[in-house]
Protein backbone atom coordinates (compact mmCIF):
# COMPACT_ATOMS: atom_id res chain seq x y z
CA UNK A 1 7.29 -185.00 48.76
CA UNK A 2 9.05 -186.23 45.97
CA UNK A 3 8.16 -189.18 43.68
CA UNK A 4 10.84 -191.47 45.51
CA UNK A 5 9.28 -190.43 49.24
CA UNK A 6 5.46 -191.18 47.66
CA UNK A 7 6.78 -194.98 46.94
CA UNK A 8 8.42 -194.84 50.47
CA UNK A 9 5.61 -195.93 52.74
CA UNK A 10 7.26 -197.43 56.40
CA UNK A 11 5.22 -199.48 58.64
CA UNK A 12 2.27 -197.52 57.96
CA UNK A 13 2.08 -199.44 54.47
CA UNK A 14 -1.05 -201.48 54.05
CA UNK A 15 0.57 -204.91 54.05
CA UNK A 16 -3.15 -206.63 52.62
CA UNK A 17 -3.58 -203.77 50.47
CA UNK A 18 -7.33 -203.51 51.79
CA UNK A 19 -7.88 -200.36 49.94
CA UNK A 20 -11.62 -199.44 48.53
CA UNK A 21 -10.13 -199.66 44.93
CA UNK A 22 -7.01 -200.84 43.16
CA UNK A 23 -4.34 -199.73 45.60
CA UNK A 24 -1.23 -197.44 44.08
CA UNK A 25 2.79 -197.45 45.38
CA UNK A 26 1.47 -193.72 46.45
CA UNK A 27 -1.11 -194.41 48.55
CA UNK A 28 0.69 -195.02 52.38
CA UNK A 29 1.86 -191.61 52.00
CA UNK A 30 -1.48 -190.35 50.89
CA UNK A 31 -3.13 -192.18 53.29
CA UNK A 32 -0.83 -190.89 56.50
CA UNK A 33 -1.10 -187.13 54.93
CA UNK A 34 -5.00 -187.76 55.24
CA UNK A 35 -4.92 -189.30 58.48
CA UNK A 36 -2.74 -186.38 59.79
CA UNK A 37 -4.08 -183.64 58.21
CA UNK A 38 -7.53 -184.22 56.49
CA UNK A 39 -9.39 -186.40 58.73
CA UNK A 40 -11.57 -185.12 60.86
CA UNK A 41 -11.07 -187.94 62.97
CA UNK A 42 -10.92 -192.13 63.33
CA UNK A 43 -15.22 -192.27 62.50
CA UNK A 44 -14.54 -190.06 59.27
CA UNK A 45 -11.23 -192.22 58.13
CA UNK A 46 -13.29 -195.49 58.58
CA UNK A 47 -16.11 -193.60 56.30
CA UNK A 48 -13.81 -192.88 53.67
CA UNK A 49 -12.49 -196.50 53.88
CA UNK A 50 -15.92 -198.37 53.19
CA UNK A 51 -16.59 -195.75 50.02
CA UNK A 52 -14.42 -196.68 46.82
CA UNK A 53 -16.20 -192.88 45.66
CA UNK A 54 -15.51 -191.33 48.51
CA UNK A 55 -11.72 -193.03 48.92
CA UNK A 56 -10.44 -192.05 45.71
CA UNK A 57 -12.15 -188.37 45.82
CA UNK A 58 -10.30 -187.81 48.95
CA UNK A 59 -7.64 -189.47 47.42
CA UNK A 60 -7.72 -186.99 44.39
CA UNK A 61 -7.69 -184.01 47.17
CA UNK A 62 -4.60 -184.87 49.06
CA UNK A 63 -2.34 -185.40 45.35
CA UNK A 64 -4.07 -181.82 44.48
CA UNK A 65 -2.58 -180.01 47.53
CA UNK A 66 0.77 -182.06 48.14
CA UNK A 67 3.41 -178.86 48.29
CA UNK A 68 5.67 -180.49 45.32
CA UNK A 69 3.97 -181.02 42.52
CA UNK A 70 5.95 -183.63 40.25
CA UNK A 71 4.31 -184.61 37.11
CA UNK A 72 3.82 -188.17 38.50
CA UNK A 73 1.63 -186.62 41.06
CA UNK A 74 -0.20 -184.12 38.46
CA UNK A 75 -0.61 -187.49 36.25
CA UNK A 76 -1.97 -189.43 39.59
CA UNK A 77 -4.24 -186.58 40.46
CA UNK A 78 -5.80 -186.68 37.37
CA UNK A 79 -6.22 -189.90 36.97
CA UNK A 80 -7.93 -190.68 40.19
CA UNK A 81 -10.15 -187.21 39.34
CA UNK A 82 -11.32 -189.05 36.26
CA UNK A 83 -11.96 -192.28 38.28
CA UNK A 84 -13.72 -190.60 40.76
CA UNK A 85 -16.11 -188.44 38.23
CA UNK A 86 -16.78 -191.91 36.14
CA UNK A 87 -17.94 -193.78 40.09
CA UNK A 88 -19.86 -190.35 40.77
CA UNK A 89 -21.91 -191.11 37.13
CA UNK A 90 -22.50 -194.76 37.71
CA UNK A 91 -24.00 -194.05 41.73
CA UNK A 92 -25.97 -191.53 40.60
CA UNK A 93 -27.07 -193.34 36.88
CA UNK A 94 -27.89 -196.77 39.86
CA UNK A 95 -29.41 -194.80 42.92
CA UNK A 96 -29.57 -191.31 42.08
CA UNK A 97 -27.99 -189.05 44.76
CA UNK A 98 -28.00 -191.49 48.05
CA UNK A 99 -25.75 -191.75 50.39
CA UNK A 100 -23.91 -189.73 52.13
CA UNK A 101 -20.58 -190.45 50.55
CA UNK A 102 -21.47 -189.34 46.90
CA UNK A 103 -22.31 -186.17 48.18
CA UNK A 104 -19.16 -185.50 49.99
CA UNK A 105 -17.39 -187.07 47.07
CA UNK A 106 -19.33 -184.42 44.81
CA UNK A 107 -18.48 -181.46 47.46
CA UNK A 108 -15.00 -182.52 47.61
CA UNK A 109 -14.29 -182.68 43.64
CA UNK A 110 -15.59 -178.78 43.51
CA UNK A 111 -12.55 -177.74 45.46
CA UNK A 112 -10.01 -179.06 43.53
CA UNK A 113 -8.16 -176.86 40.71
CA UNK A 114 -7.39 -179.11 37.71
């Protein structure tokens, strides 16, 4: 995908941008690339919806394995891996390590090549 398709989001566009955290001209092709090939399903995608850690770690994920890798996209990536690592500290600084979305947040962060 190229920067230009990224901004190009359709009718699958959030039009209240209800996003877990401060929604990005990227994110309706993120999210469709999750729905269609990361999601393990409508229960999952609803998960990852109610968890601003969880959202933006799966975010993170999808920018790290999109096939064309513009340096908007490496810039993106790394930004929402920072964002996600600071949300990670403050849950676990809070709560300690509850919930299962931290931990999935966590598990997904170790597969990523930054």
């Amino acid at each position: 995908l190229s920067y230009g398709d990224m901004m190009f989001g359709g009718l699958k566009a959030d039009p209240f941008q209800s996003y877990p955290i401060q929604a990005q001209e990227y994110f309706p092709s993120v999210i469709t690339f999750c729905k269609e090939v990361v999601s393990l399903g409508p229960s999952y995608f609803q998960f990852v919806m109610q968890h601003d850690v969880l959202f933006e770690a799966i975010i993170t994920y999808v920018l790290c394995v999109m096939q064309n890798q513009s340096s908007q996209i490496k810039m993106a990536m790394m930004y929402h891996y920072g964002g996600t690592l600071s949300k990670i500290g403050q849950q676990l600084s809070a709560q300690g390590l509850q919930g299962d979305a931290v931990i999935i947040a966590i598990a997904n962060l170790a597969v990523i090549c930054v």
